[in-house]
C-alpha atoms as a PDB file:
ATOM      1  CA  UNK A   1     -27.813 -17.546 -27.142  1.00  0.00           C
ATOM      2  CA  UNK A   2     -24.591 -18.263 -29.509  1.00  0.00           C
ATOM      3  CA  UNK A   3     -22.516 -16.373 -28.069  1.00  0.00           C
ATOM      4  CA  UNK A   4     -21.987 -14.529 -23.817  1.00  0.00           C
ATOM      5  CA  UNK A   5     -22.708 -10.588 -24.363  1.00  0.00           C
ATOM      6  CA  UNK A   6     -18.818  -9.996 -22.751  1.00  0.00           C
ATOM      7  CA  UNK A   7     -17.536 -11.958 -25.746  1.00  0.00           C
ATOM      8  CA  UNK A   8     -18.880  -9.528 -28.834  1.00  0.00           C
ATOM      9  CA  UNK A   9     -16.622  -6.585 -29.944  1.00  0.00           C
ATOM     10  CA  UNK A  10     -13.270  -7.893 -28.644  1.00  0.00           C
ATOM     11  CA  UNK A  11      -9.604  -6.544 -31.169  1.00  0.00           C
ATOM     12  CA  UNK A  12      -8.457 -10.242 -32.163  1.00  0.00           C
ATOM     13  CA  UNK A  13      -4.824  -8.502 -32.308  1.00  0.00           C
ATOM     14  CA  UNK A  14      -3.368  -5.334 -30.282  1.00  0.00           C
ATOM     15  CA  UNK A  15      -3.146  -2.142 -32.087  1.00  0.00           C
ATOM     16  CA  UNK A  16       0.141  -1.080 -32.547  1.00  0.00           C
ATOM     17  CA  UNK A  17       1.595   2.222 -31.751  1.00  0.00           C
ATOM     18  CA  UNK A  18       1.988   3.198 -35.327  1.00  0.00           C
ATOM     19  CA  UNK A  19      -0.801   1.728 -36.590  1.00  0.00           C
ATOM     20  CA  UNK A  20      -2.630   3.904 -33.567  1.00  0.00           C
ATOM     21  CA  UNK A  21      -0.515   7.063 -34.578  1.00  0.00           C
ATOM     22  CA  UNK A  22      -1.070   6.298 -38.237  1.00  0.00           C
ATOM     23  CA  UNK A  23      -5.062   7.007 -37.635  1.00  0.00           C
ATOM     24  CA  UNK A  24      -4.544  10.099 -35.413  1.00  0.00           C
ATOM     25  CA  UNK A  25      -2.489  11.621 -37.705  1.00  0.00           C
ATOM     26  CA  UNK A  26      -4.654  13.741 -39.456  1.00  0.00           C
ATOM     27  CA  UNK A  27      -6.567  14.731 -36.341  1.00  0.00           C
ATOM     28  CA  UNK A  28      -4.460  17.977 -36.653  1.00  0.00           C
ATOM     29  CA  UNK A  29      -5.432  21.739 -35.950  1.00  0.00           C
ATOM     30  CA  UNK A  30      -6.978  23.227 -39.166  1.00  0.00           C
ATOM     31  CA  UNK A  31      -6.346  26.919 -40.455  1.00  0.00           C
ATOM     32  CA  UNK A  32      -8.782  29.255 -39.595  1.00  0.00           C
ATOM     33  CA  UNK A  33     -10.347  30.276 -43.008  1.00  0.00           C
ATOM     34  CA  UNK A  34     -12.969  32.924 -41.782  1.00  0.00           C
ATOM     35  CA  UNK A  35     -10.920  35.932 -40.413  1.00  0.00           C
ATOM     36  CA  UNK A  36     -11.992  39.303 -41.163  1.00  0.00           C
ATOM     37  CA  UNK A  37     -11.098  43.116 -40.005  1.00  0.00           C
ATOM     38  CA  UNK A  38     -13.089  44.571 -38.082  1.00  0.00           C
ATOM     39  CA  UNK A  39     -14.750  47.462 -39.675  1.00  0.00           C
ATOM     40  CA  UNK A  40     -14.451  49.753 -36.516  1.00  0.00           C
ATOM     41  CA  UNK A  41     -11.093  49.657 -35.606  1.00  0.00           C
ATOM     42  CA  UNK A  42      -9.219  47.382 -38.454  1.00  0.00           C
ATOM     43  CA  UNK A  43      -8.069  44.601 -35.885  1.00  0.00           C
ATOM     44  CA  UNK A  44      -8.864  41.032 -37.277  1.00  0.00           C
ATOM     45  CA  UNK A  45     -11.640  38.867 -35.784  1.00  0.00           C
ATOM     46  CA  UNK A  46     -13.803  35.938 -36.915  1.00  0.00           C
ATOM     47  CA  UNK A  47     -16.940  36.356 -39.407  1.00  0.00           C
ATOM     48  CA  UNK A  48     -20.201  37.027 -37.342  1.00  0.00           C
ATOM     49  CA  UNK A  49     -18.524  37.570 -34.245  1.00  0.00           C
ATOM     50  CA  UNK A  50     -17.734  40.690 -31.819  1.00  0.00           C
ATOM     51  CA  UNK A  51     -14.616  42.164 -31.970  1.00  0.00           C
ATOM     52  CA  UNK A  52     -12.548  41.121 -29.126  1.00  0.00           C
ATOM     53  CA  UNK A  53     -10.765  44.691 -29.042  1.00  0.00           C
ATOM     54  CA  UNK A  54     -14.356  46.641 -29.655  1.00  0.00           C
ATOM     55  CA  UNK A  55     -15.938  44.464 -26.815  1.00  0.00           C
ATOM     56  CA  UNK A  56     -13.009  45.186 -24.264  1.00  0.00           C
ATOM     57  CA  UNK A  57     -13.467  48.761 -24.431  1.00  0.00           C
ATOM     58  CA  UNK A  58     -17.166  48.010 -24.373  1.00  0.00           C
ATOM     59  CA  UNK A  59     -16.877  46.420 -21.399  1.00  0.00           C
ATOM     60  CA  UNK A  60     -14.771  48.290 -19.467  1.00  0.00           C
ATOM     61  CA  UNK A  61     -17.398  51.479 -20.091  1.00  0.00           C
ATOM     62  CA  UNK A  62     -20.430  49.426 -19.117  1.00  0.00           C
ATOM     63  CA  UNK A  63     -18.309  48.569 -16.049  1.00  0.00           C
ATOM     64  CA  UNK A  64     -17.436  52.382 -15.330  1.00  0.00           C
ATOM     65  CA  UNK A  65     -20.710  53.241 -15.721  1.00  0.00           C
ATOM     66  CA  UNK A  66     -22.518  51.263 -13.254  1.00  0.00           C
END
């Protein structure tokens, strides 16, 4: 064996904070880009998903009725 298995994968220098920074830079939130209105009551809501506002009162009337 050339080399010990603890010796493989080792930084030969420290990574700096701005070097580190640097890379997570563009780890960033993106812009939604799939909002919609709903058709029922005109609130917005993502593509192929319930209505938040539609499901509440949903809800609440499943809930009221059991």
């Amino acid at each position: 064996e050339l080399f010990p298995p603890w010796l493989l994968a080792v930084p030969k220098k420290k990574t700096s904070h701005s070097r580190k920074a640097m890379r997570s830079a563009n780890k960033g939130l993106k812009d939604k880009q799939n909002l919609v209105h709903c058709e029922a009551c005109g609130s917005p809501k993502l593509a192929h998903n319930l209505c938040p506002k539609c499901y509440r009162e949903l809800n609440i009337g499943w809930k009221a009725k059991n």
